[in-house]
Protein backbone atom coordinates (compact mmCIF):
# COMPACT_ATOMS: atom_id res chain seq x y z
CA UNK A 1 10.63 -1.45 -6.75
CA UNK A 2 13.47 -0.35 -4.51
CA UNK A 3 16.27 -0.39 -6.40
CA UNK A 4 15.44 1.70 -9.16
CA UNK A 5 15.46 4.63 -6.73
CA UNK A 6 18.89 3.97 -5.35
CA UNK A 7 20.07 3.49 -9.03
CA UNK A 8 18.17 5.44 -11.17
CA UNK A 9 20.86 5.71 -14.21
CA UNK A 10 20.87 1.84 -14.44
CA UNK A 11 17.58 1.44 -15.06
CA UNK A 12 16.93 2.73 -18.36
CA UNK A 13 15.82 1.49 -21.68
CA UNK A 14 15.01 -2.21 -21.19
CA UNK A 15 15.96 -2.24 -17.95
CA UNK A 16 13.31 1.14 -17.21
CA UNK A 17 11.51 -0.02 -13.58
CA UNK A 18 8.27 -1.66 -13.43
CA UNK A 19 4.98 0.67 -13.50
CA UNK A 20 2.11 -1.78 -12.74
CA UNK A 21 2.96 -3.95 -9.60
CA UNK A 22 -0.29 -6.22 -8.81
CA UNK A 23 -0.06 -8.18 -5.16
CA UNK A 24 -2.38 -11.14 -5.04
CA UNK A 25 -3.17 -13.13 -1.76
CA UNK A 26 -5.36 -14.13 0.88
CA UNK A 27 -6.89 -11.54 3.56
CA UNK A 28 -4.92 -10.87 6.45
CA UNK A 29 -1.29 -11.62 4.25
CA UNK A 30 -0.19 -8.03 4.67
CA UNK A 31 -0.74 -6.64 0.64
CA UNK A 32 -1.26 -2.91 2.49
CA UNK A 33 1.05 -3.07 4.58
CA UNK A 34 3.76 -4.15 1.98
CA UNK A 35 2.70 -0.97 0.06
CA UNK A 36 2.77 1.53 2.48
CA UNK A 37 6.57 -0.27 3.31
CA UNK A 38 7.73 0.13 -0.49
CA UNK A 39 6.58 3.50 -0.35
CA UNK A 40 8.52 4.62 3.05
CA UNK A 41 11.43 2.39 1.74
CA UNK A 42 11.61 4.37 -1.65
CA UNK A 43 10.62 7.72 -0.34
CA UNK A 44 7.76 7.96 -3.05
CA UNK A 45 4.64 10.24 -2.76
CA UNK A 46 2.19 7.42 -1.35
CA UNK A 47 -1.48 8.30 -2.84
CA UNK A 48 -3.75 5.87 -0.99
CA UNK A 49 -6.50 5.13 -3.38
CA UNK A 50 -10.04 3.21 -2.46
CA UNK A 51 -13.42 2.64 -4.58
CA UNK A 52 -15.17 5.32 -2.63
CA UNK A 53 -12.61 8.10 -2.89
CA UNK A 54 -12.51 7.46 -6.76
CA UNK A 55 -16.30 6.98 -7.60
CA UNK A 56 -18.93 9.83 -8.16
CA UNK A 57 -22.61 10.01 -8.62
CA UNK A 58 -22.03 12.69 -10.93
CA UNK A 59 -21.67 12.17 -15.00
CA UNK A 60 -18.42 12.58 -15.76
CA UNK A 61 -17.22 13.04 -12.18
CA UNK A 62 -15.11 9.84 -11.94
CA UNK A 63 -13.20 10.23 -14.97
CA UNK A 64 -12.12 13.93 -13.85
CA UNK A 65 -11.06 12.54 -10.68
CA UNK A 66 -8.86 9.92 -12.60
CA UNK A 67 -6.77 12.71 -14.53
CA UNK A 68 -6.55 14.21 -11.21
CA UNK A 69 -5.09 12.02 -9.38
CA UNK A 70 -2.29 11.15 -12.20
CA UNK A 71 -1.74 14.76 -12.38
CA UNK A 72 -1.44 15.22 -8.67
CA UNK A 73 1.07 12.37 -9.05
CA UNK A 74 3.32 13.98 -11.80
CA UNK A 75 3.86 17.36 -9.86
CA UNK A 76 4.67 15.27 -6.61
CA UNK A 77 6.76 13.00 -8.46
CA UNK A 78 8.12 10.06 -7.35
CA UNK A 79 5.17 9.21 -6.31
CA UNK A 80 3.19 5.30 -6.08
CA UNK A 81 -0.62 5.11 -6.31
CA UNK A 82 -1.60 2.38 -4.53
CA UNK A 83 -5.34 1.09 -5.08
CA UNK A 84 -6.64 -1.32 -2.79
CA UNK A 85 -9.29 -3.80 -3.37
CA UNK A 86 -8.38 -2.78 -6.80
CA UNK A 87 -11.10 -5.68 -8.47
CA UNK A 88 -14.25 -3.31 -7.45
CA UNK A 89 -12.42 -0.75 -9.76
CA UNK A 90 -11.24 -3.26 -12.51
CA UNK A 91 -13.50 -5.96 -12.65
CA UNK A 92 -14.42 -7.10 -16.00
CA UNK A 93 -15.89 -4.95 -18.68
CA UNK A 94 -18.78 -6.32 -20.40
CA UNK A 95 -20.18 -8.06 -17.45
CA UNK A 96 -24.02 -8.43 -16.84
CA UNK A 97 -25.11 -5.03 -14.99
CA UNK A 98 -22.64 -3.03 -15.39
CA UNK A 99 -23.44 1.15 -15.59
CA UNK A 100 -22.20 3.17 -18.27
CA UNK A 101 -20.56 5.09 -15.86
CA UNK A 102 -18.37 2.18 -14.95
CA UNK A 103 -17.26 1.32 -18.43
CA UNK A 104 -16.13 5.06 -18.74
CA UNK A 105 -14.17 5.09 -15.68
CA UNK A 106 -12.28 2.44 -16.43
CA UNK A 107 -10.97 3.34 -19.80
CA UNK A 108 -9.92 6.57 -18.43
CA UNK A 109 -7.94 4.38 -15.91
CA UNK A 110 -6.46 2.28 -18.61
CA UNK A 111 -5.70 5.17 -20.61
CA UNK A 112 -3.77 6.96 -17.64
CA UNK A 113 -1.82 3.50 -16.83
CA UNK A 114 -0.83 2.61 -20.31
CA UNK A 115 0.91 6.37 -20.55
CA UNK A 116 2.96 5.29 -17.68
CA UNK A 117 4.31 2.49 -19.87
CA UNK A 118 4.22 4.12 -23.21
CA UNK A 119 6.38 7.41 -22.80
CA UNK A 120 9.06 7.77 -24.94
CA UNK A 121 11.02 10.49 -23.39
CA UNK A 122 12.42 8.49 -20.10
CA UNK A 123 14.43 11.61 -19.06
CA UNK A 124 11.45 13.75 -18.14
CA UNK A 125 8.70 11.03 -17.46
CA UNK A 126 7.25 11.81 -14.19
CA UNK A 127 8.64 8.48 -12.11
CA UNK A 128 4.80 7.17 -11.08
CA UNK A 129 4.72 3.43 -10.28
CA UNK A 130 0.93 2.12 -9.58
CA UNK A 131 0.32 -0.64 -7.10
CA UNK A 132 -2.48 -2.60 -5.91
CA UNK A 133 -3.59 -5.45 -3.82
CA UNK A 134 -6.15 -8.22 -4.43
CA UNK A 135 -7.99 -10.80 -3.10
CA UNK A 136 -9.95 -11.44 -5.97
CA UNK A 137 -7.41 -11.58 -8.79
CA UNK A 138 -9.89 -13.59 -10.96
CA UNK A 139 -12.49 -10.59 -10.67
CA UNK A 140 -10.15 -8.15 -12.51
CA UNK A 141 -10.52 -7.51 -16.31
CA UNK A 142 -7.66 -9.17 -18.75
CA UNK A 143 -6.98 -4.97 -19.80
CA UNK A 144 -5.85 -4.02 -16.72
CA UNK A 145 -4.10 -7.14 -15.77
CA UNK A 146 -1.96 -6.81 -18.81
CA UNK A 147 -1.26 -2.93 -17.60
CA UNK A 148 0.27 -4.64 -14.30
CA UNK A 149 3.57 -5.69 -15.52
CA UNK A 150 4.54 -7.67 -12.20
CA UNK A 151 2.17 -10.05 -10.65
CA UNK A 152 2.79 -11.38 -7.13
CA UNK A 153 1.09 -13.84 -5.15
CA UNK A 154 1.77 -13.17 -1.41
CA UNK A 155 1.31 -16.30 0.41
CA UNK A 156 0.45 -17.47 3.74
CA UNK A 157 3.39 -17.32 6.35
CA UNK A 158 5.76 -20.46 6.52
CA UNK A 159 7.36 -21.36 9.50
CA UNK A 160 10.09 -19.13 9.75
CA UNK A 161 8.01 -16.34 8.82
CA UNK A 162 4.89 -17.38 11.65
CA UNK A 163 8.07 -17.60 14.52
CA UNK A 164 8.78 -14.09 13.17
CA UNK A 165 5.28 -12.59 13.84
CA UNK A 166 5.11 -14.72 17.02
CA UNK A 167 7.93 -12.72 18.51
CA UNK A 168 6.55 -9.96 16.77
CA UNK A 169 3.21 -10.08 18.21
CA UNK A 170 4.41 -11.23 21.80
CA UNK A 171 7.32 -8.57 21.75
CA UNK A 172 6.78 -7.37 25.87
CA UNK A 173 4.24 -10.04 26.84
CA UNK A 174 4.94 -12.09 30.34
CA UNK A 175 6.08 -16.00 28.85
CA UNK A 176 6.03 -18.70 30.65
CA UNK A 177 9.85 -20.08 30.82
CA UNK A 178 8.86 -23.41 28.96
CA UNK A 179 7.49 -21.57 25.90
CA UNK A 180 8.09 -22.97 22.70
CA UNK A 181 7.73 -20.54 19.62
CA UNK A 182 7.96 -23.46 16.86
CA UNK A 183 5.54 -25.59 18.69
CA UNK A 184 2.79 -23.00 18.97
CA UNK A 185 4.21 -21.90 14.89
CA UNK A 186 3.72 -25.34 13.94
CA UNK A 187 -0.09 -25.43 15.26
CA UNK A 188 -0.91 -22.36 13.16
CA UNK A 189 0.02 -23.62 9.95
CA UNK A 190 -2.62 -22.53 7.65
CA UNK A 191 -3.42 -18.91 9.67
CA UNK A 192 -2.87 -15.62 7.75
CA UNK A 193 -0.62 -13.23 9.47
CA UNK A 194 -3.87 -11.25 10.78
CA UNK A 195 -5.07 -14.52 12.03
CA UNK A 196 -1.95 -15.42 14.15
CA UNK A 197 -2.31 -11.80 15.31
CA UNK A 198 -5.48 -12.55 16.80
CA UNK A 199 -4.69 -15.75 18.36
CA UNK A 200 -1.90 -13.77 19.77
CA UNK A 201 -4.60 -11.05 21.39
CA UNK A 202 -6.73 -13.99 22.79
CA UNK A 203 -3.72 -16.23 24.20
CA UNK A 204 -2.51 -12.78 26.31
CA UNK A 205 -5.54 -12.39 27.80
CA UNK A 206 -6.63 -16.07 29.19
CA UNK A 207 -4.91 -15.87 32.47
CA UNK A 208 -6.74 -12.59 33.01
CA UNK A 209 -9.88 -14.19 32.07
CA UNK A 210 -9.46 -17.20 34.27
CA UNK A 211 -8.67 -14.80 37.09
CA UNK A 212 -12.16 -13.08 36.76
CA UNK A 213 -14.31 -15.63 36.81
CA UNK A 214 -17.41 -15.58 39.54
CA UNK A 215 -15.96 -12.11 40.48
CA UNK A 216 -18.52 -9.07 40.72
CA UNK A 217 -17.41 -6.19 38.87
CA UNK A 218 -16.27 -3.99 42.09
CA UNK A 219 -14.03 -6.89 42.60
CA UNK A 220 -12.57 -6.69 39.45
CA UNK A 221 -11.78 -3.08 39.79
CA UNK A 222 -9.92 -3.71 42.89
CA UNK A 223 -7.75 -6.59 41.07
CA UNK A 224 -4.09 -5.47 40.76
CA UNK A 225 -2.55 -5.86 37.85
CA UNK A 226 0.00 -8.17 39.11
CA UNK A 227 -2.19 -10.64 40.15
CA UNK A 228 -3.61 -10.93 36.15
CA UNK A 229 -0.78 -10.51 34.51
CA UNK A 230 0.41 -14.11 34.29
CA UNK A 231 3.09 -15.89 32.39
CA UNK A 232 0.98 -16.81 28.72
CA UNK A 233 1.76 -20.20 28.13
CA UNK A 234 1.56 -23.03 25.53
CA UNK A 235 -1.61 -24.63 27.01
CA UNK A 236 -2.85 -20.66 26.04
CA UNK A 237 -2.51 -20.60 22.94
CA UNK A 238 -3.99 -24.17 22.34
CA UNK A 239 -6.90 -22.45 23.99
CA UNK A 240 -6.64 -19.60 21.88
CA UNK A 241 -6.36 -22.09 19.07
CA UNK A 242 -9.54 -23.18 19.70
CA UNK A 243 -11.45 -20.05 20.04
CA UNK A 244 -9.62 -17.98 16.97
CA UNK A 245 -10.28 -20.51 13.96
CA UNK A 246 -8.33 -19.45 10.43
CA UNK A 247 -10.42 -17.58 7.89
CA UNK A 248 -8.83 -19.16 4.73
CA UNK A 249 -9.43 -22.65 3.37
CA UNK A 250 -7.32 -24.91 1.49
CA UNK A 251 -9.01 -24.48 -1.77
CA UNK A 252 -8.91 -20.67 -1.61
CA UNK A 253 -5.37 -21.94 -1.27
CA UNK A 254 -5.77 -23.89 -4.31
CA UNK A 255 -7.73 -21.20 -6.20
CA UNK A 256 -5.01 -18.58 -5.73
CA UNK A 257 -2.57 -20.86 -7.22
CA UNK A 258 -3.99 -21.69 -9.54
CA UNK A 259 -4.58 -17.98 -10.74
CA UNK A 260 -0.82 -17.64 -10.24
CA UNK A 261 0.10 -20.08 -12.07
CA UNK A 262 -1.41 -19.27 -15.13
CA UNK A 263 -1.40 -15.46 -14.95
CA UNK A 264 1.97 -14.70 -12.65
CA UNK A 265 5.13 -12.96 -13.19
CA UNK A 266 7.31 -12.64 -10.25
C-alpha cells in the first residue's frame, strides 16, 4: 500500500497497486488504527466512512451519497476510503429481510469499486485505494469480497508484539525494579491489543486503590500524590489479570482461520 506511492512508475500494468484492501480480525487487533497509519504513511486523502454517514431514509439518498463520496475522492486524489465495520454495508444480498433500499445501495457500491479496478487509462485514473476492516468477514457478500483484491487477517499479538505494547502502554508509569515484561507478556497470551491496554489501565491504578481503602472522601482529597503513586508491580498485573478477562475465545480464533484460510490473500 506504501510503496506504490514512493514508486509510482514501477507499478504499472500488472504490477498497478492494489484497490480493495480488506483487514479481517478480532476486536481490539488495531484494523482502524492500521488504516488511519497507511493513510498518514502514504499521505493519501483519508475519507473515514461508517454505516450511518452512508445510509439515508430517503429513496435514492444512499446511492447519491455513494457517487459522492467517489467523486469527492477523485478531485482529492490520492485519496483511501476506509469503511469500517464494512459487513453492515456488504452483507449478503438476497438475505431474508433485506429492504430494497439496501440491495440498491450496494450495487451502486459495487459499481463504484469495480471502476477502480477496471480503468483502462492508468495515466489519468484518479489513484483511490478502498480499505476496510472486519470482524465479521463471513457476513460480507461473495461480490464485494471478490472487489477486495487483498485479504488480511490481523491476528492477536504474539509475544514480541504484547512486550511491545507493554512498554507501550507503561511508557512513564512508576515499575517496580523486579518487573518482568515477558512474564506478565506470557500471562496475556490470548488478549487483543485493546485488552492488554486495559489490563495495563487497571494494573496502574491498584496501589492507588489499596491506598484508599476505609478512607472518607476528605481524606482522599488531602492524599498527596506521592504517597499513591507506587511502583506497579508483577503481583499487579496478576491482579489486574484477574479483574480484566480477554474478550475473544479460542474458537472465534478458530472461526477466523478458518475464513482465512479458505478466502485469504496476503
Amino acid at each position: 500500500m506504501v510503496l506504490p506511492m514512493l514508486m509510482p512508475d514501477f507499478f504499472k500494468g500488472i504490477r498497478r497497486p492494489w484497490k480493495g484492501v480488506l483487514m479481517v480480525g478480532p476486536p481490539g487487533t488495531g484494523k482502524t488504527m492500521l488504516a488511519k497509519a497507511v493513510a498518514t504513511e502514504c499521505g493519501t486523502t483519508f475519507f473515514n466512512v461508517s454505516s450511518s454517514t452512508m445510509t439515508s431514509k430517503y429513496r435514492g439518498e444512499s446511492e447519491k451519497l455513494v457517487r459522492l463520496l467517489f467523486e469527492m475522492a477523485k478531485i482529492h486524489s490520492p485519496s483511501t476510503i476506509f469503511i469500517d465495520e464494512v459487513d453492515s454495508l456488504c452483507s449478503l444480498r438476497g438475505s431474508e429481510g433485506e429492504h430494497e433500499a439496501s440491495r440498491r445501495f450496494k450495487a451502486e457500491l459495487l459499481i463504484h469499486m469495480d471502476g477502480l479496478n477496471s480503468s483502462s487509462d492508468e495515466e489519468n485514473t484518479p489513484s483511490i485505494m478502498v480499505l476496510a476492516a472486519t470482524n465479521h468477514p463471513w457476513d460480507i457478500d461473495d461480490a464485494f469480497r471478490r472487489r477486495f483484491e487483498k485479504r488480511i487477517y490481523l491476528p492477536l499479538p504474539n509475544d514480541e508484539s504484547r512486550i511491545t505494547l507493554l512498554k507501550l502502554c507503561l511508557e512513564g508509569v512508576n515499575l517496580d525494579d523486579s518487573f518482568d515484561y515477558r512474564f506478565v507478556a506470557n500471562k496475556l497470551r490470548g488478549y487483543t491489543g485493546s485488552d492488554i491496554a486495559n489490563v495495563c489501565r487497571d494494573a496502574a491504578m491498584m496501589g492507588m486503590r489499596r491506598k484508599i481503602v476505609g478512607q472518607t472522601p476528605d481524606q482522599i482529597k488531602n492524599i498527596k500524590r506521592a504517597d499513591i503513586d507506587l511502583p506497579v508491580t508483577v503481583q499487579d498485573f496478576n491482579e489486574a489479570i484477574e479483574r480484566c478477562r480477554k474478550t475473544v475465545t479460542s474458537q472465534d480464533i478458530e472461526k477466523y482461520q478458518s475464513w482465512i484460510d479458505e478466502f485469504g490473500s496476503f
